[in-house]
Structure formats: structure tokens, C-alpha cells
PDB file of N, CA and C in Angstrom:
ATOM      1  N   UNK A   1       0.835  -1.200   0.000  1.00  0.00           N
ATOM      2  CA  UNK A   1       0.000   0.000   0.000  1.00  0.00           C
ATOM      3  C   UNK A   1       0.871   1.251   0.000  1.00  0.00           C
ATOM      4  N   UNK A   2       0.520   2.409  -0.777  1.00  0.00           N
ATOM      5  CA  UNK A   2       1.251   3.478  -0.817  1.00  0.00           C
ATOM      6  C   UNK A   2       0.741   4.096   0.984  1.00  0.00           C
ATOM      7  N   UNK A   3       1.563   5.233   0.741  1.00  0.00           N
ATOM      8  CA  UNK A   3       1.371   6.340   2.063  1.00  0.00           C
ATOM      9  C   UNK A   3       0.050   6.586   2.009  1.00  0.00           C
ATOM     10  N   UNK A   4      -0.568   7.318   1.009  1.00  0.00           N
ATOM     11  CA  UNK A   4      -2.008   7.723   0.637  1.00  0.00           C
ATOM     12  C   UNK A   4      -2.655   7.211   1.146  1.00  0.00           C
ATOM     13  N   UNK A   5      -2.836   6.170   0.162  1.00  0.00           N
ATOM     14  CA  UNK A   5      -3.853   4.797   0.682  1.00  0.00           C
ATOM     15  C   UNK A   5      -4.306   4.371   2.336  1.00  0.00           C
ATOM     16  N   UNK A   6      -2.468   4.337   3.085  1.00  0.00           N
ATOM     17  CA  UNK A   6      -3.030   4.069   4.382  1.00  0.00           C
ATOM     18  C   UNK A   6      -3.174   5.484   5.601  1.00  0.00           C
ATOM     19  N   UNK A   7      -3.455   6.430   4.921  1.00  0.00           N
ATOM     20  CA  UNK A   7      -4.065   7.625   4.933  1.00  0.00           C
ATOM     21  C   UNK A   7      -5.019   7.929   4.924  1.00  0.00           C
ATOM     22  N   UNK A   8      -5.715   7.376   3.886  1.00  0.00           N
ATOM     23  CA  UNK A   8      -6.929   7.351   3.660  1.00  0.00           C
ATOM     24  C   UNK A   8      -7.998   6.516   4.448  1.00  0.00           C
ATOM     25  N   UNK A   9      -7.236   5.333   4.483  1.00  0.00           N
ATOM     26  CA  UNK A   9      -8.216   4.135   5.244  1.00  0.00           C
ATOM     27  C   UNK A   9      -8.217   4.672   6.788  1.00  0.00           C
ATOM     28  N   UNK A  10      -6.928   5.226   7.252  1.00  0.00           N
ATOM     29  CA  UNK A  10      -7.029   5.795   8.950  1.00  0.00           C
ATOM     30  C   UNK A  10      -7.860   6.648   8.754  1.00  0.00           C
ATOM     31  N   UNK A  11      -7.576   7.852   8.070  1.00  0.00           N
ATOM     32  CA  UNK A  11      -9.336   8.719   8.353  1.00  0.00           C
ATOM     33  C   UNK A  11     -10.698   8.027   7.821  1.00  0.00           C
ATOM     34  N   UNK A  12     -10.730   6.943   6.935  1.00  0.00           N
ATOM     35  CA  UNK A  12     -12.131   6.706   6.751  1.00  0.00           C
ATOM     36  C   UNK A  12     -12.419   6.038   8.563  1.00  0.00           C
ATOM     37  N   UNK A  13     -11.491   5.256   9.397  1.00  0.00           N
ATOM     38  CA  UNK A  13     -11.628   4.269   9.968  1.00  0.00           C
ATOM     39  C   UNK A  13     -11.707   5.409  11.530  1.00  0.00           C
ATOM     40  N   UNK A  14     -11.467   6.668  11.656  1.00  0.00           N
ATOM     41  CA  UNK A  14     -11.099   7.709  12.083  1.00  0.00           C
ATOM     42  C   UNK A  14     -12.872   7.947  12.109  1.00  0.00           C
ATOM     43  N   UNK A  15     -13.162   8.290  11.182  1.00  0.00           N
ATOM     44  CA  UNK A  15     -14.732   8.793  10.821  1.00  0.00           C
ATOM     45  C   UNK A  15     -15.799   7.758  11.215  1.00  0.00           C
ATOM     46  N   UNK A  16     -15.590   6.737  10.926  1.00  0.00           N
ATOM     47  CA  UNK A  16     -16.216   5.682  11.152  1.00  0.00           C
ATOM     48  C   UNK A  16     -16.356   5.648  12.893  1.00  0.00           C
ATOM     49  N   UNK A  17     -15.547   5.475  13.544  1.00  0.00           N
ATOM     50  CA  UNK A  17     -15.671   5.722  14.916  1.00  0.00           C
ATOM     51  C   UNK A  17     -16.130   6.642  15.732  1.00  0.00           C
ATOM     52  N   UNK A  18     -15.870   7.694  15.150  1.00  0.00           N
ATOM     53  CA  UNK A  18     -16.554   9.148  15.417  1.00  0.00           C
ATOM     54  C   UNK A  18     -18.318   9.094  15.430  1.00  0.00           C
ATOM     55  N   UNK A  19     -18.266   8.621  13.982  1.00  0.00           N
ATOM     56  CA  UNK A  19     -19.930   8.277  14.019  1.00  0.00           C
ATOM     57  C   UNK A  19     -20.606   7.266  14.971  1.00  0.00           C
ATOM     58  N   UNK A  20     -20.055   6.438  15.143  1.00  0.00           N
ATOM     59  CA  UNK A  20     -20.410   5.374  16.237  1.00  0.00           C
ATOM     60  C   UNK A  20     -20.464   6.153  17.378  1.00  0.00           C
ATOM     61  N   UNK A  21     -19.249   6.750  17.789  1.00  0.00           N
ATOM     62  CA  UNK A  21     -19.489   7.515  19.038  1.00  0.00           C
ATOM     63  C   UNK A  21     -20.495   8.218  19.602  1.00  0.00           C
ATOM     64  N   UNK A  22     -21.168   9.082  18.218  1.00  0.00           N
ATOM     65  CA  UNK A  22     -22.041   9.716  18.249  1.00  0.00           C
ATOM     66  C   UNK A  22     -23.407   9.145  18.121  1.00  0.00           C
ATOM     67  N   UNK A  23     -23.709   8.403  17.825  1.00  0.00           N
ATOM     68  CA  UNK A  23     -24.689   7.259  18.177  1.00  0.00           C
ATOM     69  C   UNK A  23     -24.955   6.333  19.521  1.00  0.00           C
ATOM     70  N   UNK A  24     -23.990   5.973  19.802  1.00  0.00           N
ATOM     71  CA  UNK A  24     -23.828   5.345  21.332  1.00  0.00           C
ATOM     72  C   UNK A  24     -23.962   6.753  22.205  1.00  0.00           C
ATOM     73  N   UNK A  25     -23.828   8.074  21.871  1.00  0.00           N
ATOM     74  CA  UNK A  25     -24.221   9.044  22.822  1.00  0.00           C
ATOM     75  C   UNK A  25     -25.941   9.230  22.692  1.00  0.00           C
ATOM     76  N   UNK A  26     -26.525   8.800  21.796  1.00  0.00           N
ATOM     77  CA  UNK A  26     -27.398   9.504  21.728  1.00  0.00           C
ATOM     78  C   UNK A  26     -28.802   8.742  21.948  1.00  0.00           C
ATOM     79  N   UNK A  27     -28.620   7.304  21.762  1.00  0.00           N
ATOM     80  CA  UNK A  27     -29.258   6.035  21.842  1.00  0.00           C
ATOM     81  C   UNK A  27     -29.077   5.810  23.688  1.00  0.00           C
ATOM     82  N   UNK A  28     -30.621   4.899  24.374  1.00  0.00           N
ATOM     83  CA  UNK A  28     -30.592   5.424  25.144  1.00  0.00           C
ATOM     84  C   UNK A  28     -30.721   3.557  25.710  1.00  0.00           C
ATOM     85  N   UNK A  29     -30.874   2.420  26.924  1.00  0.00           N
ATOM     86  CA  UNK A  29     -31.477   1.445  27.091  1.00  0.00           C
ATOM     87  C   UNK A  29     -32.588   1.570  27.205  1.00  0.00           C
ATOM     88  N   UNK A  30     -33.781   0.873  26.902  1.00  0.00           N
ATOM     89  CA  UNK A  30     -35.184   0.972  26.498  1.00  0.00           C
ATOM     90  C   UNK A  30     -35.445   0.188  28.128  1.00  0.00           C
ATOM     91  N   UNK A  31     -36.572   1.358  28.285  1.00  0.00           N
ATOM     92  CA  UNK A  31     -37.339   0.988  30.319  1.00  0.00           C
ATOM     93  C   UNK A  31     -37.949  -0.999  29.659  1.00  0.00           C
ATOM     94  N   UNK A  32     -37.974  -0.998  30.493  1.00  0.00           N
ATOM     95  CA  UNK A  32     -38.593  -2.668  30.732  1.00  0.00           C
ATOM     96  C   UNK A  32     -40.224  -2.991  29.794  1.00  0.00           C
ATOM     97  N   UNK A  33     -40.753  -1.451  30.052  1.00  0.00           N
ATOM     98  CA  UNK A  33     -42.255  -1.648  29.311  1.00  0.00           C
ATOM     99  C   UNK A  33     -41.986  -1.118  28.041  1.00  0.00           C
ATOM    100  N   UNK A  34     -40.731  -0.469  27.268  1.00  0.00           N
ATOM    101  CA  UNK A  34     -40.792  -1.024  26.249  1.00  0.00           C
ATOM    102  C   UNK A  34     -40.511  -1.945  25.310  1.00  0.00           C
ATOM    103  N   UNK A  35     -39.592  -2.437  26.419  1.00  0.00           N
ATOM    104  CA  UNK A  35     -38.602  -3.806  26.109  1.00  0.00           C
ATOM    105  C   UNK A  35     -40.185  -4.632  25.905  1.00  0.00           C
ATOM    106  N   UNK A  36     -40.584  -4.694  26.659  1.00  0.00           N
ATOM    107  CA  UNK A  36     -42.088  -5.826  26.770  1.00  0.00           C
ATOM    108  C   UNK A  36     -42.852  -5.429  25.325  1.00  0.00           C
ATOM    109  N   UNK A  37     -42.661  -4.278  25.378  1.00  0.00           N
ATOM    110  CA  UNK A  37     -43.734  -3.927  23.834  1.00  0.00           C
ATOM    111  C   UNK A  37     -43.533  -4.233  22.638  1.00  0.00           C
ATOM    112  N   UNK A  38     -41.903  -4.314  22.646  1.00  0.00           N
ATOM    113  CA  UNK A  38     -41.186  -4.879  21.357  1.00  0.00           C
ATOM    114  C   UNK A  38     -40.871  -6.232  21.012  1.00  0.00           C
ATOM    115  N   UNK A  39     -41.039  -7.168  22.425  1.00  0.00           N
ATOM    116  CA  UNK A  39     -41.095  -8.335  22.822  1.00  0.00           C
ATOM    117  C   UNK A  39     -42.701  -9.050  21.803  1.00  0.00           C
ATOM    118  N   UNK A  40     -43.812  -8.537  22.499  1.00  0.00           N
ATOM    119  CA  UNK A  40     -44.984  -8.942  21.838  1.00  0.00           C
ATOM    120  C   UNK A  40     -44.825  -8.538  20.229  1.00  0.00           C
ATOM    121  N   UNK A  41     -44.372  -7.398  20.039  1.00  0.00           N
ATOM    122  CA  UNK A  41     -44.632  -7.091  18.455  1.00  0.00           C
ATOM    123  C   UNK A  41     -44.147  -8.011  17.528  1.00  0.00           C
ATOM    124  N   UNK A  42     -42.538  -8.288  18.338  1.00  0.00           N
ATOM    125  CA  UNK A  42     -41.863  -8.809  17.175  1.00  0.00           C
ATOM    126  C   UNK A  42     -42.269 -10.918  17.432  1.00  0.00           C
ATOM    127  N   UNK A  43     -42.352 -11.183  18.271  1.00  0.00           N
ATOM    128  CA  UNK A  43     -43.062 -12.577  18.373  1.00  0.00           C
ATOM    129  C   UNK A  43     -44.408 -12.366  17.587  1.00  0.00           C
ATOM    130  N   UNK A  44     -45.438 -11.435  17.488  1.00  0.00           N
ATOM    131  CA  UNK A  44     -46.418 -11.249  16.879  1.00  0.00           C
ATOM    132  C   UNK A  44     -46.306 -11.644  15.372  1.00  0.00           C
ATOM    133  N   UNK A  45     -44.997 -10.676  15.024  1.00  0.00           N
ATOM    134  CA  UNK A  45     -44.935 -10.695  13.753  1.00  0.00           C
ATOM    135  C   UNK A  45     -44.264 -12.138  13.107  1.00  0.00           C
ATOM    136  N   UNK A  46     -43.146 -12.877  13.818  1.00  0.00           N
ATOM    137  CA  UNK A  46     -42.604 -14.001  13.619  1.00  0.00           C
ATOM    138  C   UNK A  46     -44.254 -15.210  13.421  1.00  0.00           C
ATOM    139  N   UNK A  47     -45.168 -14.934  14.263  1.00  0.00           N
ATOM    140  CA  UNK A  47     -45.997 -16.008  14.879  1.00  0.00           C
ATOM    141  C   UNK A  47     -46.786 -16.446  13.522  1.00  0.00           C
ATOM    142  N   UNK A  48     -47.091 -14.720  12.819  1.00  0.00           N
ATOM    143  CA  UNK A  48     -47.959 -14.312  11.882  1.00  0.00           C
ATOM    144  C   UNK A  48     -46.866 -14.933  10.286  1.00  0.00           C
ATOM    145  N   UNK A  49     -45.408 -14.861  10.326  1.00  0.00           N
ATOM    146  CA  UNK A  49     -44.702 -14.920   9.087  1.00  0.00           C
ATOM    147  C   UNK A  49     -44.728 -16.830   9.311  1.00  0.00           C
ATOM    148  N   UNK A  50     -44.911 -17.495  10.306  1.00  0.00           N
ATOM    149  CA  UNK A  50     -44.839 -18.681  10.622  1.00  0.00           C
ATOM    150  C   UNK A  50     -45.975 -19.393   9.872  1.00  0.00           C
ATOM    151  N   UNK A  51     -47.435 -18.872  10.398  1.00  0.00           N
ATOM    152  CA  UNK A  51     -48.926 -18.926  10.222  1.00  0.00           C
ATOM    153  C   UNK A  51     -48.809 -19.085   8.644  1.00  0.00           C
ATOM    154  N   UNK A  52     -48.194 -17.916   7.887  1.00  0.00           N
ATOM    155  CA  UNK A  52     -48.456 -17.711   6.478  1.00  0.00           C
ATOM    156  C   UNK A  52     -47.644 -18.827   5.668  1.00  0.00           C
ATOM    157  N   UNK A  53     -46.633 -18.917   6.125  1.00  0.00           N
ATOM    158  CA  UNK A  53     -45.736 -20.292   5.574  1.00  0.00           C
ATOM    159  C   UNK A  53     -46.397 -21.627   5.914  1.00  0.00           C
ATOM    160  N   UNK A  54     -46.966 -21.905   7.094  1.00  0.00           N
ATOM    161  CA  UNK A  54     -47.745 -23.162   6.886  1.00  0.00           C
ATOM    162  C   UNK A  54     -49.096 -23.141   6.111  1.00  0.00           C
ATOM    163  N   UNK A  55     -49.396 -22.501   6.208  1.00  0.00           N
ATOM    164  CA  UNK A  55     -50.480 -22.525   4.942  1.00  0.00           C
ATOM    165  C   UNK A  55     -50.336 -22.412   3.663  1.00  0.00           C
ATOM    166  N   UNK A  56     -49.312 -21.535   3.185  1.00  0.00           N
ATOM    167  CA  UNK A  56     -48.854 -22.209   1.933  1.00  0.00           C
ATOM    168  C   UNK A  56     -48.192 -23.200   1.845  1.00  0.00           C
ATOM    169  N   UNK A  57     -47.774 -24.091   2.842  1.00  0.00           N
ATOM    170  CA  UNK A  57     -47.173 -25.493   2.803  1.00  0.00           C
ATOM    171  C   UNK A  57     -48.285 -26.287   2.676  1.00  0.00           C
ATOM    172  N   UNK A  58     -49.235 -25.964   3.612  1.00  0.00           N
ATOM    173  CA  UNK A  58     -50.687 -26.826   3.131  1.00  0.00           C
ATOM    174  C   UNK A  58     -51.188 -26.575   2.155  1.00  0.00           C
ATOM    175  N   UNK A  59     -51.060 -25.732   1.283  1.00  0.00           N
ATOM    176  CA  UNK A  59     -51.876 -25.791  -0.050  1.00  0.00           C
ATOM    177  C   UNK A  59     -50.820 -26.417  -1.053  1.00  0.00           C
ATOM    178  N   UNK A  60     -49.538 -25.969  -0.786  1.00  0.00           N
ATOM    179  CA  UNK A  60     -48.817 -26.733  -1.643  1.00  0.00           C
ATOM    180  C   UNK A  60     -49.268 -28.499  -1.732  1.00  0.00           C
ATOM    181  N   UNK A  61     -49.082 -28.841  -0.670  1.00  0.00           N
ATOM    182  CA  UNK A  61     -49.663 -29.770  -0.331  1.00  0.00           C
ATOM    183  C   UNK A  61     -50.714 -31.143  -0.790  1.00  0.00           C
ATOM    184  N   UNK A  62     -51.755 -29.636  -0.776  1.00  0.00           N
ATOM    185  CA  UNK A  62     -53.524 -30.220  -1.189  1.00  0.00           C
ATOM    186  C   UNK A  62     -52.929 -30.153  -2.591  1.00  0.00           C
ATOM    187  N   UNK A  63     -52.430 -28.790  -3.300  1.00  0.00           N
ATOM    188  CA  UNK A  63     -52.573 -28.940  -4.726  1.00  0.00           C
ATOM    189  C   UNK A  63     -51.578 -29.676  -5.730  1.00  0.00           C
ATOM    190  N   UNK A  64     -50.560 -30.133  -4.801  1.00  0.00           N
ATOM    191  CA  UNK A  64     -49.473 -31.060  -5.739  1.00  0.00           C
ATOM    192  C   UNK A  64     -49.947 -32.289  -5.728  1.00  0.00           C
ATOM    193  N   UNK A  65     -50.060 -33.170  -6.889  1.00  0.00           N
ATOM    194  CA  UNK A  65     -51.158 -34.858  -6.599  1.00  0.00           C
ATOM    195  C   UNK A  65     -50.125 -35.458  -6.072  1.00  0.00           C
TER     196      UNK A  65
END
């Protein structure tokens, strides 16, 4: 690698951290009742993407002889 190059990659890798930093400042741990809220949603939604795949497994099913 030339000089440049690993110049370049330290400030991209420079920036990159910076931004993280600034994210981990600003992002917060979620209280318990919303932890619980995101808990139901996202099992909701798994329960529902589950539901839809067995039923097209059952029709596959019925309609292949």
C-alpha cells in the first residue's frame, strides 16, 4: 500500500468511529415496558410470518397430486 492509501483508510476508519461515538451518545437502554412492547410485536410478527408459511405449505400440499 502506498502512504495515501493508508491515509486514507485511517481517516475513513477515524470517521467511522466518530460516528459510532455519536450514536452510542445519543441512543438510550429501552425501560422494561418497552422492552415488553417490542417483545410482543416482534413474536407477533414471527408467529404471523410462521402462520403464512404453513399454509402455503398446506396448499402446496392439497394442490401437488
Amino acid at each position: 500500500m502506498e502512504p495515501d492509501e493508508n491515509q486514507t483508510l485511517f481517516t475513513k476508519f477515524k470517521s467511522f468511529l466518530t460516528q459510532c461515538k455519536r450514536v452510542f451518545r445519543i441512543t438510550k437502554k429501552p425501560s422494561m415496558e418497552e422492552f415488553k412492547v417490542i417483545v410482543k410485536i416482534s413474536g407477533l410478527g414471527i408467529a404471523i410470518i410462521g402462520i403464512v408459511g404453513f399454509l402455503i405449505h398446506m396448499l402446496w400440499i392439497l394442490i401437488k397430486p
